[in-house]
Protein backbone atom coordinates (compact mmCIF):
# COMPACT_ATOMS: atom_id res chain seq x y z
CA UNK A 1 123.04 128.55 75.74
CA UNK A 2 122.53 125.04 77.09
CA UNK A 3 124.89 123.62 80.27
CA UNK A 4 127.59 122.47 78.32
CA UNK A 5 128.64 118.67 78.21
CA UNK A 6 132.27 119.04 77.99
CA UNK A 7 133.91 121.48 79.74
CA UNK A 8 138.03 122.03 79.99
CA UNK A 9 138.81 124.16 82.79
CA UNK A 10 142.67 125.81 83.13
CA UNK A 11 144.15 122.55 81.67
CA UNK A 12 147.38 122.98 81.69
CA UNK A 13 150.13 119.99 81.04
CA UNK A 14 154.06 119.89 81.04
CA UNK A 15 156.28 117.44 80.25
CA UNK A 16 159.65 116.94 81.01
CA UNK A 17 162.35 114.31 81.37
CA UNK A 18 163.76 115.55 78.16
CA UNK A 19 166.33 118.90 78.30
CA UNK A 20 164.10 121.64 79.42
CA UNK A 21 159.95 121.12 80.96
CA UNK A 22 157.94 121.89 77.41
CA UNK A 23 154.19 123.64 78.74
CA UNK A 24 151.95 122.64 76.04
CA UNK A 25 148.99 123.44 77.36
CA UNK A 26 148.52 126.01 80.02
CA UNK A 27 144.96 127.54 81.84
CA UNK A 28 142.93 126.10 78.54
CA UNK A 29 139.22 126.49 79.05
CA UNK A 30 136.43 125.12 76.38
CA UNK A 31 132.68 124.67 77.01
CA UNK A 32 130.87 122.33 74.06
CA UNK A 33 127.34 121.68 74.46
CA UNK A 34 124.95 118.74 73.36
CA UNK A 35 124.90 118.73 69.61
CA UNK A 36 127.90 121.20 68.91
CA UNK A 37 130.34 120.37 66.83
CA UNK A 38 134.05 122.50 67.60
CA UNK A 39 136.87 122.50 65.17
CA UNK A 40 140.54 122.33 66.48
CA UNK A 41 142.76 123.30 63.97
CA UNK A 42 146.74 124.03 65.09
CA UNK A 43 149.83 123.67 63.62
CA UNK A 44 151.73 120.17 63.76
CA UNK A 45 153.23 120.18 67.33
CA UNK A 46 150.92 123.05 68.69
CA UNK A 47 149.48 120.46 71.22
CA UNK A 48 145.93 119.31 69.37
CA UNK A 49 146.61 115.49 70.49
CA UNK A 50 147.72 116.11 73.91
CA UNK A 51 144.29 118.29 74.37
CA UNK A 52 142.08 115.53 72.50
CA UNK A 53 144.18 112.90 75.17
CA UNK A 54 142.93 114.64 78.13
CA UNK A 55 139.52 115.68 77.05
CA UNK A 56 139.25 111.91 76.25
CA UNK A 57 140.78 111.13 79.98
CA UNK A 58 143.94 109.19 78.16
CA UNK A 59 145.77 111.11 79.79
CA UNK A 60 145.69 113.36 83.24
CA UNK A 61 146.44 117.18 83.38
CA UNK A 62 149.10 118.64 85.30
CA UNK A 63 146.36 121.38 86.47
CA UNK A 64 143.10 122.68 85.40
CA UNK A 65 139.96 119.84 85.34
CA UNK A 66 137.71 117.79 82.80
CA UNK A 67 134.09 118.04 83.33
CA UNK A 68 131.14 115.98 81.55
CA UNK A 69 127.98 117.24 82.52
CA UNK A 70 129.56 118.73 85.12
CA UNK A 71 130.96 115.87 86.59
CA UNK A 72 134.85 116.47 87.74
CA UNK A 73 136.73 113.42 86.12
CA UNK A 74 140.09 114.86 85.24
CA UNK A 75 142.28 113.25 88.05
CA UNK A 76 140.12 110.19 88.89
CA UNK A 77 141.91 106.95 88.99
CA UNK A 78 142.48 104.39 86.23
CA UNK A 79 139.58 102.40 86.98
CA UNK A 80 136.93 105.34 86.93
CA UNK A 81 138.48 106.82 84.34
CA UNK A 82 138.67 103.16 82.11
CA UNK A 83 134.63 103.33 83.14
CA UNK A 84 134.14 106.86 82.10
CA UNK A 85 135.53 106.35 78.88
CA UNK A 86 133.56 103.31 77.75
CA UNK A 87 130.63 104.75 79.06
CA UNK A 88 130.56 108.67 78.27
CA UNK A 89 132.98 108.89 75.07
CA UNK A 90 133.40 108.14 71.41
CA UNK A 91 136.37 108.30 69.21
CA UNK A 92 137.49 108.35 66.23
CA UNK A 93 141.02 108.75 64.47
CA UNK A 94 142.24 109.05 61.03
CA UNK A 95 143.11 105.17 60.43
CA UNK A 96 140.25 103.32 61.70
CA UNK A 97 141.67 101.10 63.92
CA UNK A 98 139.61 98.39 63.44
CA UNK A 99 140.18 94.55 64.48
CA UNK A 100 141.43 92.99 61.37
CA UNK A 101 140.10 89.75 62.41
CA UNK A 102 136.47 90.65 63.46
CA UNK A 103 133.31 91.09 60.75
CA UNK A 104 132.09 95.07 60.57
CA UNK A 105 128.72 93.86 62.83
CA UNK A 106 131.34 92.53 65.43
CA UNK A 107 133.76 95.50 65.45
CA UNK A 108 130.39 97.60 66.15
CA UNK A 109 129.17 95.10 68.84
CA UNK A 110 132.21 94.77 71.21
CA UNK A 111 132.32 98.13 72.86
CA UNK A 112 128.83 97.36 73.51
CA UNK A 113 129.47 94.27 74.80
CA UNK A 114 132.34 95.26 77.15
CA UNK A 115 130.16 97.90 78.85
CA UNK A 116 127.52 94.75 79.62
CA UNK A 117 125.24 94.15 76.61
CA UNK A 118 124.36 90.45 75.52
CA UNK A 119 125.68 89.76 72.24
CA UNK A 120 122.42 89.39 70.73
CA UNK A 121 121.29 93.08 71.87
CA UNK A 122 124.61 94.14 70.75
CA UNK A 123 124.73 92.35 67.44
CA UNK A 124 121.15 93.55 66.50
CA UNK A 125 121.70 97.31 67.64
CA UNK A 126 125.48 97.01 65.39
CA UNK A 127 123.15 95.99 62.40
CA UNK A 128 120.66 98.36 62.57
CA UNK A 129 123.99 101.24 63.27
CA UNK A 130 125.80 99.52 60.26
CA UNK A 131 122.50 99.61 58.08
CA UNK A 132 122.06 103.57 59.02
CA UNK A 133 125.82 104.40 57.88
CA UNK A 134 124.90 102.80 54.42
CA UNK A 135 126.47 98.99 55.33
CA UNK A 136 123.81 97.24 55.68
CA UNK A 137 125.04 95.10 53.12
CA UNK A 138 128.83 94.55 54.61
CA UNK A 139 127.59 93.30 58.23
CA UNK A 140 129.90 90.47 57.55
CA UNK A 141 132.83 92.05 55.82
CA UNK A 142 135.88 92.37 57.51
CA UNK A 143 138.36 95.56 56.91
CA UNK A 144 140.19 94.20 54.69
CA UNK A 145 137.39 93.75 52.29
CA UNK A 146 135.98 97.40 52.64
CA UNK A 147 137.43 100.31 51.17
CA UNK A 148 138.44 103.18 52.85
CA UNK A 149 135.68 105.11 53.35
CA UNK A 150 133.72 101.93 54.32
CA UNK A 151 135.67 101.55 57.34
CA UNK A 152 135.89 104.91 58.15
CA UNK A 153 131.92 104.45 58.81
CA UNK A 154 132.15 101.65 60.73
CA UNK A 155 134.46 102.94 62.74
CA UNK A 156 132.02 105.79 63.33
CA UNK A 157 129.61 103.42 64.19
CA UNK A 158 131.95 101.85 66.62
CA UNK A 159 132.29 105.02 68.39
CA UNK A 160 128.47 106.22 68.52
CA UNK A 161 127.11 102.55 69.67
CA UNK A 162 127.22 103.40 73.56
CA UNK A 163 125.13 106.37 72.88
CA UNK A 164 128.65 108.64 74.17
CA UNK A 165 128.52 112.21 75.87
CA UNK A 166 131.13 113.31 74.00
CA UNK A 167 132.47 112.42 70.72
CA UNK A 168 136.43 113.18 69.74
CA UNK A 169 137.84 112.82 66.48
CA UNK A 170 141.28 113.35 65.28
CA UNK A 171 141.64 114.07 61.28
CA UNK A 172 138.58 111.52 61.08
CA UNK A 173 138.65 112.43 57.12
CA UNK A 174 142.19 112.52 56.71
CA UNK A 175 143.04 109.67 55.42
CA UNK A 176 140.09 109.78 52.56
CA UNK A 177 140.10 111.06 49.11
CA UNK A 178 137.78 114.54 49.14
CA UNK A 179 134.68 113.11 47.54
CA UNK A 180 134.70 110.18 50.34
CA UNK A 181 135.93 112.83 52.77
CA UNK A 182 132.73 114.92 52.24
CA UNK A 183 130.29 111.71 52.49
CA UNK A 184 132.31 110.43 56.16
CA UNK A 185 131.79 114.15 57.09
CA UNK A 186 128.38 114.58 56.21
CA UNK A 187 127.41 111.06 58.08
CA UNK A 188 129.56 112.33 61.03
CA UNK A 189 127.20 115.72 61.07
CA UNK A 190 124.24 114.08 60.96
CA UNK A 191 124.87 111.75 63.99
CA UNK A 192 126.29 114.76 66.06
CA UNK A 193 123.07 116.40 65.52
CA UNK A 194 120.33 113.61 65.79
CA UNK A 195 122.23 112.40 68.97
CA UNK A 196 123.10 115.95 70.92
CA UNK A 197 126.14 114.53 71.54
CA UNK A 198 129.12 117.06 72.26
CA UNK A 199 131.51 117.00 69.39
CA UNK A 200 135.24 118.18 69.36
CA UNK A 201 136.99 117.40 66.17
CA UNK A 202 140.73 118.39 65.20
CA UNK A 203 141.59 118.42 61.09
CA UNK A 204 143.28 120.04 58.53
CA UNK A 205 141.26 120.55 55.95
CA UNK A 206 139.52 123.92 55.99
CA UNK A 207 136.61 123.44 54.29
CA UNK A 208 135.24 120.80 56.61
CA UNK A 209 136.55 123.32 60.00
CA UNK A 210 134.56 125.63 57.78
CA UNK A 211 131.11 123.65 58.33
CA UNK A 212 131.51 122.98 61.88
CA UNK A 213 129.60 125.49 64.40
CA UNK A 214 133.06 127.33 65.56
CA UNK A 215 136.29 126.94 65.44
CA UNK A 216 139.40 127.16 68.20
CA UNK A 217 142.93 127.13 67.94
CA UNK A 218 145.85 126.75 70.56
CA UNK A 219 147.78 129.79 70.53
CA UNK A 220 151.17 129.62 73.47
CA UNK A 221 149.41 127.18 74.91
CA UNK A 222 145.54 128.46 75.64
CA UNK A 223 142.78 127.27 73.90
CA UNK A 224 141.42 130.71 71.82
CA UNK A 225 139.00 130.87 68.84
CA UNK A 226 139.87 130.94 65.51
């Protein structure tokens, strides 16, 4: 098997403040190499978000480590992890999160141009991302005038247009009806595959967790497949 891109290593992660400390995660170890996609499907509450957090350095583990390409980066300060994100991760959530007041080509170009592209390089590379994900004729729409599924693909876009490491997706179909679920899914495949990129995605719906390459689940805390 290939070296693996992402790598969780006995992650573990309490909180407290609240009554009694709650472990949510505890010694959780994944590997994910380039152009695997992983399923993470867990009850409400079982700890899914607080694992995609950390895996996306949002948010530092109590123990354990994050890896990308072997690179230790779970306890590295603000700044290198700020850095690390823009430069080595994608993601994508259920509501697209898209800036209401920004055209789909602009939405796509930011993150490029926050990580030092001239807006002319990252204007033409949004197009040509926008045209691949079936847009090429909304460059200049903004969310409000594309429908659901529509934004759901340029926010996919968005996430793929620094050429990430990793991508992480929570629900990214969730919010869809199932014929536009199956399209968003199929587009999100395809990219995973063409661009090796290391793919961990946590939903519901069991026929998508079905068509990804495995599937894990948290079980008292420790990340166990499904």
């Amino acid at each position: 098997m290939p070296d693996p891109v992402l790598t969780l290593s006995q992650v573990g992660r309490t909180y407290t403040g609240l009554g009694a400390p709650l472990e949510v995660l505890k010694d959780a170890n994944l590997e994910i190499a380039g152009g695997e996609l992983v399923g993470l499907v867990a009850p409400s509450g079982a700890g899914k978000s607080t694992l995609l957090h950390i895996a996306g350095l949002l948010e530092h583990p109590d123990r354990g480590d994050v890896l990308l390409q072997g690179r230790s980066c779970g306890q590295m300060d603000d700044n290198a992890r700020t850095e690390a994100r823009r430069a080595h991760l994608g993601f994508i959530y259920q509501f697209h999160h898209l800036l209401p007041e920004f055209s789909a080509e602009e939405n796509v170009a930011l993150p490029q141009m926050l990580m030092g592209a001239s807006k002319r390089d990252a204007r033409g590379k949004a197009r040509t991302l926008l045209e691949s994900v079936g847009l090429g004729a909304r460059l200049g729409h903004r969310p409000a005038r594309l429908s659901g599924g529509e934004q759901q693909r340029v926010a996919i876009a968005r996430a793929v247009a620094n050429n990430p490491l990793v991508l992480l997706a929570d629900e990214p179909t969730g919010n869809l009806d199932p014929a536009t679920s199956e399209t968003v899914f199929d587009l999100l495949l395809s990219l995973v595959r063409e661009r090796g990129m290391a793919a961990l995605i946590a939903t519901h719906n069991p026929g998508l967790a079905g068509r990804m390459d495995r599937i894990v689940t948290l079980s008292d805390g420790e990340l166990v497949a499904a």
